[in-house]
PDB file of N, CA and C in Angstrom:
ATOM      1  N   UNK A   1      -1.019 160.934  47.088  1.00  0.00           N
ATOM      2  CA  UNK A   1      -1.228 162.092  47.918  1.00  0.00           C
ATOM      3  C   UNK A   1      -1.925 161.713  49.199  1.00  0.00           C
ATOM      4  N   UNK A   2      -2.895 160.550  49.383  1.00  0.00           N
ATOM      5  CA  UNK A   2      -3.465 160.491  50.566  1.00  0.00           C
ATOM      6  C   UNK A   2      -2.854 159.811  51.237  1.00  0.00           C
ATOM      7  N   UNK A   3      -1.548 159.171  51.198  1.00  0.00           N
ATOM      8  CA  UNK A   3      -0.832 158.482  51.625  1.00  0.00           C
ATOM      9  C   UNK A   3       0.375 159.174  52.267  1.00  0.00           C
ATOM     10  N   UNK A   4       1.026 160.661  52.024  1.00  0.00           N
ATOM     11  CA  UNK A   4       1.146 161.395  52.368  1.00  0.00           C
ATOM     12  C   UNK A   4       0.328 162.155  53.217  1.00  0.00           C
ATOM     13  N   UNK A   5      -1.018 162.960  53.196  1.00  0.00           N
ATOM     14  CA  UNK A   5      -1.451 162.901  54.177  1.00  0.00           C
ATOM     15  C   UNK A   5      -1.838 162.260  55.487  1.00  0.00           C
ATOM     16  N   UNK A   6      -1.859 160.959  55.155  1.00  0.00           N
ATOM     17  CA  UNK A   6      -1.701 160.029  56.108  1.00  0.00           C
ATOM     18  C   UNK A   6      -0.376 160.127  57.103  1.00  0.00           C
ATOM     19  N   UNK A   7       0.296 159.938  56.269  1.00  0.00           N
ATOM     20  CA  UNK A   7       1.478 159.922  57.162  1.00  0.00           C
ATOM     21  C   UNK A   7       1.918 161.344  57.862  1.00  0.00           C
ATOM     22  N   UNK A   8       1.508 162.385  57.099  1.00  0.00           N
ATOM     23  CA  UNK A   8       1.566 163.872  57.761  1.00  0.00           C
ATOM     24  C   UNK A   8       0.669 164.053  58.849  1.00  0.00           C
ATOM     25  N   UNK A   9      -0.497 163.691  58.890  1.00  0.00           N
ATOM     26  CA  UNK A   9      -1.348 163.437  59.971  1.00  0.00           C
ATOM     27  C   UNK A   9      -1.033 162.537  60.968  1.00  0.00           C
ATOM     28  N   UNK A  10      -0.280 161.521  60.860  1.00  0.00           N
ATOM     29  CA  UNK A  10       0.186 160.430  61.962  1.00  0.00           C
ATOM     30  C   UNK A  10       1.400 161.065  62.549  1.00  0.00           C
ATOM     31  N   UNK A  11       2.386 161.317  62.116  1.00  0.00           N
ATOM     32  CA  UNK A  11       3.316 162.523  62.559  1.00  0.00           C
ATOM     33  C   UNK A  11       3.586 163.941  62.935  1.00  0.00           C
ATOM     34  N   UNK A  12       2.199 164.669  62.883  1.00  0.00           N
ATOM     35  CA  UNK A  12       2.190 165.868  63.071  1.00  0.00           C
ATOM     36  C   UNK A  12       2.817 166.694  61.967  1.00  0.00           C
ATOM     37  N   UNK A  13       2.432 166.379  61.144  1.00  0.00           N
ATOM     38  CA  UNK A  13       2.137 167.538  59.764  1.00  0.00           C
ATOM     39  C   UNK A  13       3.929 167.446  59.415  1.00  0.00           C
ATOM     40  N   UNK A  14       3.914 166.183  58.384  1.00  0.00           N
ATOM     41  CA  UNK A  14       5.646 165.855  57.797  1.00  0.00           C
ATOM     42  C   UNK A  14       6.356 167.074  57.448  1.00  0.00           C
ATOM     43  N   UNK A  15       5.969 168.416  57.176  1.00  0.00           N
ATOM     44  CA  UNK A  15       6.702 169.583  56.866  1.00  0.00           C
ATOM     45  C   UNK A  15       7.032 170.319  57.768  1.00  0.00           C
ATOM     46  N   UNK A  16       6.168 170.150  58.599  1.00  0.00           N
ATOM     47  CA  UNK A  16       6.534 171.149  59.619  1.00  0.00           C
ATOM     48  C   UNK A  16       7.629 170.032  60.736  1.00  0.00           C
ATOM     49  N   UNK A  17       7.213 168.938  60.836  1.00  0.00           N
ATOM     50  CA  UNK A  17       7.873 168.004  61.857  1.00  0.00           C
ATOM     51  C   UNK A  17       9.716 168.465  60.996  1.00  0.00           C
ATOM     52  N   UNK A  18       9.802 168.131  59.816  1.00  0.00           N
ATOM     53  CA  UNK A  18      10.963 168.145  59.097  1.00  0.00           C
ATOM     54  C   UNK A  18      11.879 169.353  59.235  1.00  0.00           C
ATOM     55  N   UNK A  19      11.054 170.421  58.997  1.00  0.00           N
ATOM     56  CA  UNK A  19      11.500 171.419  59.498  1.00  0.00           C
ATOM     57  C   UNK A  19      12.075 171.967  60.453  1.00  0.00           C
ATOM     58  N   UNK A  20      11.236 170.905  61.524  1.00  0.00           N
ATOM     59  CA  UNK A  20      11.553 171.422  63.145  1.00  0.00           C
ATOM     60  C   UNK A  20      13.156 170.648  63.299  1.00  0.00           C
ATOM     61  N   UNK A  21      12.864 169.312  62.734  1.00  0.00           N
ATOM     62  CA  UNK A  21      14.025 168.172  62.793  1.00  0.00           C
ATOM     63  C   UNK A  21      15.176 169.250  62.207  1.00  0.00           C
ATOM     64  N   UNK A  22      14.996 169.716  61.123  1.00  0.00           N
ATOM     65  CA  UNK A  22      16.232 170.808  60.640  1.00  0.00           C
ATOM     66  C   UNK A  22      17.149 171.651  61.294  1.00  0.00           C
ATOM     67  N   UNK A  23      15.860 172.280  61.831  1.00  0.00           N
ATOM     68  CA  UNK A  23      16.720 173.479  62.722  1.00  0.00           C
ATOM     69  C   UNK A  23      17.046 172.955  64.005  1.00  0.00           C
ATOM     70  N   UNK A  24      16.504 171.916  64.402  1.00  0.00           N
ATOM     71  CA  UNK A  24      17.246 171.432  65.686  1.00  0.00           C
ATOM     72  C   UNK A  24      19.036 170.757  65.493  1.00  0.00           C
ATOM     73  N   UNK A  25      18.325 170.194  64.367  1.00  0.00           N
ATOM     74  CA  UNK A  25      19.654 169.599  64.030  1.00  0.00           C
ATOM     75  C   UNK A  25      20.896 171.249  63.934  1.00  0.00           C
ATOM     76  N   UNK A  26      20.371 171.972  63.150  1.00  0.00           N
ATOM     77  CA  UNK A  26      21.389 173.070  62.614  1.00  0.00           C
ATOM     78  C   UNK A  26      21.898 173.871  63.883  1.00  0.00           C
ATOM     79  N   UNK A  27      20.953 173.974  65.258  1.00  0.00           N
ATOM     80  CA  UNK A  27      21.185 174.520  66.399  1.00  0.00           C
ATOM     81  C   UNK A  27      21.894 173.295  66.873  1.00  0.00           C
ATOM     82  N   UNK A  28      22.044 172.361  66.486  1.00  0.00           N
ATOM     83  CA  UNK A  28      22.509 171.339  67.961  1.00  0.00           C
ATOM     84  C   UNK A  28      24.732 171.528  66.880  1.00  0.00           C
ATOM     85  N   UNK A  29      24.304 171.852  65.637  1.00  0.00           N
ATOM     86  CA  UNK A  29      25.410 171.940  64.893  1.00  0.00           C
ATOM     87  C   UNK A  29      26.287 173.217  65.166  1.00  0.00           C
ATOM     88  N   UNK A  30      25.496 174.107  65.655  1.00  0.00           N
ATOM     89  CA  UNK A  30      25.937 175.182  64.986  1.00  0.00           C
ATOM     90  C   UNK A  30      26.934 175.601  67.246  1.00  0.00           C
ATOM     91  N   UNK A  31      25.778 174.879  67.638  1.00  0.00           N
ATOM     92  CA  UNK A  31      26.538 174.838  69.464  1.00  0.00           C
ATOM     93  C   UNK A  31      27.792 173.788  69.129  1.00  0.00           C
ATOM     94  N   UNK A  32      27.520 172.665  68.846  1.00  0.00           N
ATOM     95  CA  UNK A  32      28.707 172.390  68.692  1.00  0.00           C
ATOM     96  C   UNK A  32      30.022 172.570  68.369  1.00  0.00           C
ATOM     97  N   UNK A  33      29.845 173.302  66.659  1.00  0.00           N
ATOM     98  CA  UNK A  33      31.051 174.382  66.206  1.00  0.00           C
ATOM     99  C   UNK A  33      31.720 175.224  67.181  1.00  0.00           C
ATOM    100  N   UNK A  34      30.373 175.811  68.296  1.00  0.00           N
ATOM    101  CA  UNK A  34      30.970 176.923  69.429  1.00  0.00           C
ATOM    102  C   UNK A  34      31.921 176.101  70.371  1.00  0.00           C
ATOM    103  N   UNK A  35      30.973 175.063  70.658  1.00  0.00           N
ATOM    104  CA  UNK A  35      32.049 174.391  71.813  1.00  0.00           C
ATOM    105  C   UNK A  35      33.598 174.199  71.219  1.00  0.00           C
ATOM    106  N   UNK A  36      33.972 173.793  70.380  1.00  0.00           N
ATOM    107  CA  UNK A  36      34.790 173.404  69.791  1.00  0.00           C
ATOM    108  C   UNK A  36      36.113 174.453  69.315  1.00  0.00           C
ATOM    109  N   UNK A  37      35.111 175.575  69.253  1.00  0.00           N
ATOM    110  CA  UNK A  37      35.939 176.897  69.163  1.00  0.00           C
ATOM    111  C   UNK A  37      36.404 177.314  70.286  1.00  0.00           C
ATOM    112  N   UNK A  38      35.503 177.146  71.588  1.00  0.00           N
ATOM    113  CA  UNK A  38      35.892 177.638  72.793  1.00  0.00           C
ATOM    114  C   UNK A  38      37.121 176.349  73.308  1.00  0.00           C
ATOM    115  N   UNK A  39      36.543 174.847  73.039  1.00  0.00           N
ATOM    116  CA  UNK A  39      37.923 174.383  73.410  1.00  0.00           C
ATOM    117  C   UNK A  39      39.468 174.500  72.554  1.00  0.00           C
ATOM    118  N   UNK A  40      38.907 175.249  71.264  1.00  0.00           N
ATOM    119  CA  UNK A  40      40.857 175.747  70.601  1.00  0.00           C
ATOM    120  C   UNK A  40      41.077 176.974  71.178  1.00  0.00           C
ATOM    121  N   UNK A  41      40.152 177.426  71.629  1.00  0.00           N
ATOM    122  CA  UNK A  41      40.533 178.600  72.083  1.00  0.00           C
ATOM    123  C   UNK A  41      41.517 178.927  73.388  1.00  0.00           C
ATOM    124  N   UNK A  42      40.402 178.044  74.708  1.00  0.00           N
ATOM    125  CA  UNK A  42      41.233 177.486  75.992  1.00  0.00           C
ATOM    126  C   UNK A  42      42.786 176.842  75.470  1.00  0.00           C
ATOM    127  N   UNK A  43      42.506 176.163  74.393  1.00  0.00           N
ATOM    128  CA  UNK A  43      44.259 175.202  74.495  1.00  0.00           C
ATOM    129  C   UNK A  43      44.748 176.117  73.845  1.00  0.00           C
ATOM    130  N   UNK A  44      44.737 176.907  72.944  1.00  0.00           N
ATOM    131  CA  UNK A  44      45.377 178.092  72.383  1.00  0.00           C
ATOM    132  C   UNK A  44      46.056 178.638  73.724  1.00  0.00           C
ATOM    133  N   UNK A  45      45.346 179.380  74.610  1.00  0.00           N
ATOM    134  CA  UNK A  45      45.414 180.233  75.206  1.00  0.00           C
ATOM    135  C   UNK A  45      46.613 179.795  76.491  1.00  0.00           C
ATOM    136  N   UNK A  46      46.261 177.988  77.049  1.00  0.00           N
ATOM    137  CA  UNK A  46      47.367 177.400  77.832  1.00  0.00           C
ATOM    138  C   UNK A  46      48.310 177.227  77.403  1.00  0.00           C
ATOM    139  N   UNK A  47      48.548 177.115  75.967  1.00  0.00           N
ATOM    140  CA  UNK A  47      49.579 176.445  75.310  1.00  0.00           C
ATOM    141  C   UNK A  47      50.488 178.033  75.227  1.00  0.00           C
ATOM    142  N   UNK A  48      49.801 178.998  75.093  1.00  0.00           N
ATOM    143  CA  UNK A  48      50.495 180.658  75.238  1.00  0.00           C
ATOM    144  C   UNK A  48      51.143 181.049  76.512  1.00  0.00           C
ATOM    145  N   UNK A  49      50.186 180.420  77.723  1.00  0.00           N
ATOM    146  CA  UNK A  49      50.738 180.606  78.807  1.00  0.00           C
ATOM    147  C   UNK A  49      51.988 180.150  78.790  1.00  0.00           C
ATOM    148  N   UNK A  50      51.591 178.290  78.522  1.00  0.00           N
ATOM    149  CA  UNK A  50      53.078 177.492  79.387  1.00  0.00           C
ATOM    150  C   UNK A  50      54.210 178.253  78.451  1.00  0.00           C
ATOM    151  N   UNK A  51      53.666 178.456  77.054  1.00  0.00           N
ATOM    152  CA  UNK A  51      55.166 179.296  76.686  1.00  0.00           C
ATOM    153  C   UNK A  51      56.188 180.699  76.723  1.00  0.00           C
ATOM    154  N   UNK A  52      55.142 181.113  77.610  1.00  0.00           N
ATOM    155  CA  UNK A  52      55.432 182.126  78.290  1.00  0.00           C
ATOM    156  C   UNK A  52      56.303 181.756  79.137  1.00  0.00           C
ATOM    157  N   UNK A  53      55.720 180.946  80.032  1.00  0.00           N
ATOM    158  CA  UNK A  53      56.106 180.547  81.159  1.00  0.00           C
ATOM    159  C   UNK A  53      57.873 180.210  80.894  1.00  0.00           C
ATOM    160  N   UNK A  54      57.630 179.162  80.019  1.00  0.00           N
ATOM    161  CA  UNK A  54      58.954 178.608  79.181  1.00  0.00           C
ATOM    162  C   UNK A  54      60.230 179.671  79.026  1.00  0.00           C
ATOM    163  N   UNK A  55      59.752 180.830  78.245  1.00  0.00           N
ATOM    164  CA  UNK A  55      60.317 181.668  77.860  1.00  0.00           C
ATOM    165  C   UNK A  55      61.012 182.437  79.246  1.00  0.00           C
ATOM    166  N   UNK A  56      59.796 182.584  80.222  1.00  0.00           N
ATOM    167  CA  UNK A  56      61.195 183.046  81.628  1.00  0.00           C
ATOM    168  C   UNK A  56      61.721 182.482  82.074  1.00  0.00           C
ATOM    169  N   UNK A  57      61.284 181.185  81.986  1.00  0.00           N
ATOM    170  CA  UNK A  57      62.479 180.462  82.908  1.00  0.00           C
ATOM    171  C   UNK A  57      63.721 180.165  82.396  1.00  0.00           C
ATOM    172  N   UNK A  58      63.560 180.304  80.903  1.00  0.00           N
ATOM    173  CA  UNK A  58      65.307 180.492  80.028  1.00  0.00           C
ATOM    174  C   UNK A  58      65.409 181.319  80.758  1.00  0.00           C
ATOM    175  N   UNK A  59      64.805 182.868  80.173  1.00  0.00           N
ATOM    176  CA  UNK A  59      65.905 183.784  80.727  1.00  0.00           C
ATOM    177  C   UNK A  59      66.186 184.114  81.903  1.00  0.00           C
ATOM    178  N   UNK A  60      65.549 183.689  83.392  1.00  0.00           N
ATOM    179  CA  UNK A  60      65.691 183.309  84.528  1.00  0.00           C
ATOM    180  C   UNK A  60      66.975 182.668  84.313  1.00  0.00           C
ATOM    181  N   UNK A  61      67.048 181.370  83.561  1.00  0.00           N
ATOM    182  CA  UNK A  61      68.708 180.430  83.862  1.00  0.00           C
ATOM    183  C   UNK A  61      69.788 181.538  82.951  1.00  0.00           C
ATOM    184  N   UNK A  62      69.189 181.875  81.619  1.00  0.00           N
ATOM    185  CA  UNK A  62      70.447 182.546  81.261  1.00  0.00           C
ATOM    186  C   UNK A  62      71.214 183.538  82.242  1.00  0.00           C
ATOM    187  N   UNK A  63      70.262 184.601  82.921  1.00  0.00           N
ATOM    188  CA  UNK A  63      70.437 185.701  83.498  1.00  0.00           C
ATOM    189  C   UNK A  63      71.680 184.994  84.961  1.00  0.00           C
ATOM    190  N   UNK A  64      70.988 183.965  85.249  1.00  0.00           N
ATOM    191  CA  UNK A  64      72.058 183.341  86.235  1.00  0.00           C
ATOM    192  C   UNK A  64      72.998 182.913  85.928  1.00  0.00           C
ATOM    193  N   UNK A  65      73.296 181.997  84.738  1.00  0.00           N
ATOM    194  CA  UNK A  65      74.636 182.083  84.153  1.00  0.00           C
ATOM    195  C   UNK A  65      75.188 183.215  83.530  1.00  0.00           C
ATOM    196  N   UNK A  66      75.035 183.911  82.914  1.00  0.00           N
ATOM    197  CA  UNK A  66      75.827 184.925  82.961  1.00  0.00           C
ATOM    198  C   UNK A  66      76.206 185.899  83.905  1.00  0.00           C
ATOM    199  N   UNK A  67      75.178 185.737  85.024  1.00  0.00           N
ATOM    200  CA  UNK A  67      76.174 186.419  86.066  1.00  0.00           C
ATOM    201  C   UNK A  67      76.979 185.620  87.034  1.00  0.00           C
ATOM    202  N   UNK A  68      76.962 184.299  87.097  1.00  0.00           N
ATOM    203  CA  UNK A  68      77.826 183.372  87.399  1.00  0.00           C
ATOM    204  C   UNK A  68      79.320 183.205  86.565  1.00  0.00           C
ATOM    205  N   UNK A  69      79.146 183.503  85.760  1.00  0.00           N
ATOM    206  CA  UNK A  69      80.242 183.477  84.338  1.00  0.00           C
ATOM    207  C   UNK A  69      81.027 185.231  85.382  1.00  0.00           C
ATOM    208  N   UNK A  70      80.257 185.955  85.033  1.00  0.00           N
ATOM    209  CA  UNK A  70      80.916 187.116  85.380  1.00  0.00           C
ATOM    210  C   UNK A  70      81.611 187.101  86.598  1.00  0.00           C
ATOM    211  N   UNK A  71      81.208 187.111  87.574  1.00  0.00           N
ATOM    212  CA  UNK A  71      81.808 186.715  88.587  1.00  0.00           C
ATOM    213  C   UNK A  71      83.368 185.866  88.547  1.00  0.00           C
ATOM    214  N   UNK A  72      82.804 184.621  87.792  1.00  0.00           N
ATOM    215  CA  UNK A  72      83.746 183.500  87.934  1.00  0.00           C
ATOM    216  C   UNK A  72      85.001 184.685  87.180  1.00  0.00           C
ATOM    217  N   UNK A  73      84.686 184.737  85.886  1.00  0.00           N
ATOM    218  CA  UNK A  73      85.894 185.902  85.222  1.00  0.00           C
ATOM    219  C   UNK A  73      86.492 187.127  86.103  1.00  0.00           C
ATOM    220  N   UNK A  74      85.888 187.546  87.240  1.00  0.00           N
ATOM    221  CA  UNK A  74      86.111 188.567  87.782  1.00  0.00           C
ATOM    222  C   UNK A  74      87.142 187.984  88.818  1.00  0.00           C
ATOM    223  N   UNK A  75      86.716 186.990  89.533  1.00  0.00           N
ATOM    224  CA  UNK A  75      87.764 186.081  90.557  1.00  0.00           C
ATOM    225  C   UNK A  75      89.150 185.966  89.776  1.00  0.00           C
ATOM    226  N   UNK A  76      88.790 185.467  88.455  1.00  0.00           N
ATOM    227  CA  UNK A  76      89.973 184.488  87.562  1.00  0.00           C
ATOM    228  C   UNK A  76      90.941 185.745  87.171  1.00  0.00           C
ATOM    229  N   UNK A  77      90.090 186.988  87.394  1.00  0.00           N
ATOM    230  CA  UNK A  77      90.838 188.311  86.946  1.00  0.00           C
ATOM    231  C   UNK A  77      91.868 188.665  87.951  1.00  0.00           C
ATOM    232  N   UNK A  78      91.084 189.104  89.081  1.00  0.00           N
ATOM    233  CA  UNK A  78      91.798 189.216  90.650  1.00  0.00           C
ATOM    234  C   UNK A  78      92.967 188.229  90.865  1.00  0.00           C
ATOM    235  N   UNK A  79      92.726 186.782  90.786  1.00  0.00           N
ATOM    236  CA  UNK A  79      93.606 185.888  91.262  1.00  0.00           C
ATOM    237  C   UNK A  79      95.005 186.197  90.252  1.00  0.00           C
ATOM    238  N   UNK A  80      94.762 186.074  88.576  1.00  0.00           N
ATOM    239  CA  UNK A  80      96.014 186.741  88.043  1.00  0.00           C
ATOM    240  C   UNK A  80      96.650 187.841  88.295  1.00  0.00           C
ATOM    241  N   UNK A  81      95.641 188.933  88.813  1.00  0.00           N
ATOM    242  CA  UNK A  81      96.608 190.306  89.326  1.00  0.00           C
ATOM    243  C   UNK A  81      97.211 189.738  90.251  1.00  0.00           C
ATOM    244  N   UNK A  82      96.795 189.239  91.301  1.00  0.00           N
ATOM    245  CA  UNK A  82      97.360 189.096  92.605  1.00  0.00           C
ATOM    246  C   UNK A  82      99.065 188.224  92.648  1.00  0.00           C
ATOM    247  N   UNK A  83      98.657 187.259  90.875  1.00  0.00           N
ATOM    248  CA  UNK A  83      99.616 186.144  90.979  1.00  0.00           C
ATOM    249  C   UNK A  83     100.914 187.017  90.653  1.00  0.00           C
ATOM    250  N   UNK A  84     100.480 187.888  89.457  1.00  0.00           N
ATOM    251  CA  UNK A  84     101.402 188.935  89.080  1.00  0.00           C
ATOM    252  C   UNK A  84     102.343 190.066  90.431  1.00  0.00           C
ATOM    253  N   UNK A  85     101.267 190.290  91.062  1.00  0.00           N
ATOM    254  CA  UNK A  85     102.035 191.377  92.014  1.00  0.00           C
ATOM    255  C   UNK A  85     103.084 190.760  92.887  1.00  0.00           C
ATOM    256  N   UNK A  86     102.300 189.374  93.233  1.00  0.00           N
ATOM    257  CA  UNK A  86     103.353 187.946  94.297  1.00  0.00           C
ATOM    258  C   UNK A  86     104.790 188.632  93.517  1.00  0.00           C
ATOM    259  N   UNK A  87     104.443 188.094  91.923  1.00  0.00           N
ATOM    260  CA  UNK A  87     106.123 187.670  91.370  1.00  0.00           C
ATOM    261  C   UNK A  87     106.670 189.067  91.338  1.00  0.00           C
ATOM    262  N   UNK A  88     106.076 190.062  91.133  1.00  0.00           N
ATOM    263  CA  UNK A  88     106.448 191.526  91.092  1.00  0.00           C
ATOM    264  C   UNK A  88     107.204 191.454  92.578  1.00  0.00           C
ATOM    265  N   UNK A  89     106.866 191.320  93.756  1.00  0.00           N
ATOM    266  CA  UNK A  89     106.995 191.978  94.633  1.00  0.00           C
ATOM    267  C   UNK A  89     108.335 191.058  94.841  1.00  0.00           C
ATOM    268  N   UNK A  90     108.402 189.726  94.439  1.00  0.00           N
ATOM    269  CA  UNK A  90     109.548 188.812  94.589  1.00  0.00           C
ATOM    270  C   UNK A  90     110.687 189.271  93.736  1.00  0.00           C
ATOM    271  N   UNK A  91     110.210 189.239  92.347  1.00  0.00           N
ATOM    272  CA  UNK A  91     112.088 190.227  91.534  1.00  0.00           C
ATOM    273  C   UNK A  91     112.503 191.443  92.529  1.00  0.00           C
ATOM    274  N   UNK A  92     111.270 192.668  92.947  1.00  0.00           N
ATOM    275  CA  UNK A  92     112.053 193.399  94.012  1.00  0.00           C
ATOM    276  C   UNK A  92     112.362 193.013  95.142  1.00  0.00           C
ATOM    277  N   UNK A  93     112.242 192.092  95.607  1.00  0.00           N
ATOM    278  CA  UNK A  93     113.038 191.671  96.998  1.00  0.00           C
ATOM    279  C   UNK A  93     113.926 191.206  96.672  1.00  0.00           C
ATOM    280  N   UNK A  94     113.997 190.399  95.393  1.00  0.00           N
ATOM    281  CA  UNK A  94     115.255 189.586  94.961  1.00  0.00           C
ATOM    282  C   UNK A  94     116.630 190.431  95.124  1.00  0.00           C
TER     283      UNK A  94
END
């Protein structure tokens, strides 16, 4: 026991020093957990963006091909009427 006091007295009272060592430790633990949450949180949150992001720029390209498609079908439509009326208009002249 006096050997313990000794050493509690050379350290500033071993229970209370231990104690203090505890909760510093448990605060230096418990910030850390936070940081760590806040950085899944940030990459959560970019990783939501860019796929957002992702997600319009498909439908940005789809939206342009299909109205490129339409078009193109609409020409390819016209040009067969037109090819049709040519030969139409040729049996009646014939």
């Amino acid at each position: 026991m006096a050997i313990g006091n000794i050493l509690s007295n050379m350290f500033g009272g071993g229970g209370a020093t231990a104690d203090r060592l505890s909760a510093t430790q448990a605060r230096q633990s418990q910030e850390s957990d936070q940081n760590q949450t806040a950085q899944i949180g940030a990459q959560i949150h970019s990783e939501r963006q860019k796929t957002q992001a992702q997600i319009h720029q498909i439908q940005q390209e789809t939206r342009t091909k299909v109205a490129e498609m339409y078009r193109e079908s609409n020409l390819n439509r016209v040009k067969s009427a037109d090819k049709l009326h040519q030969k139409w208009v040729q049996q009646i002249m014939a």
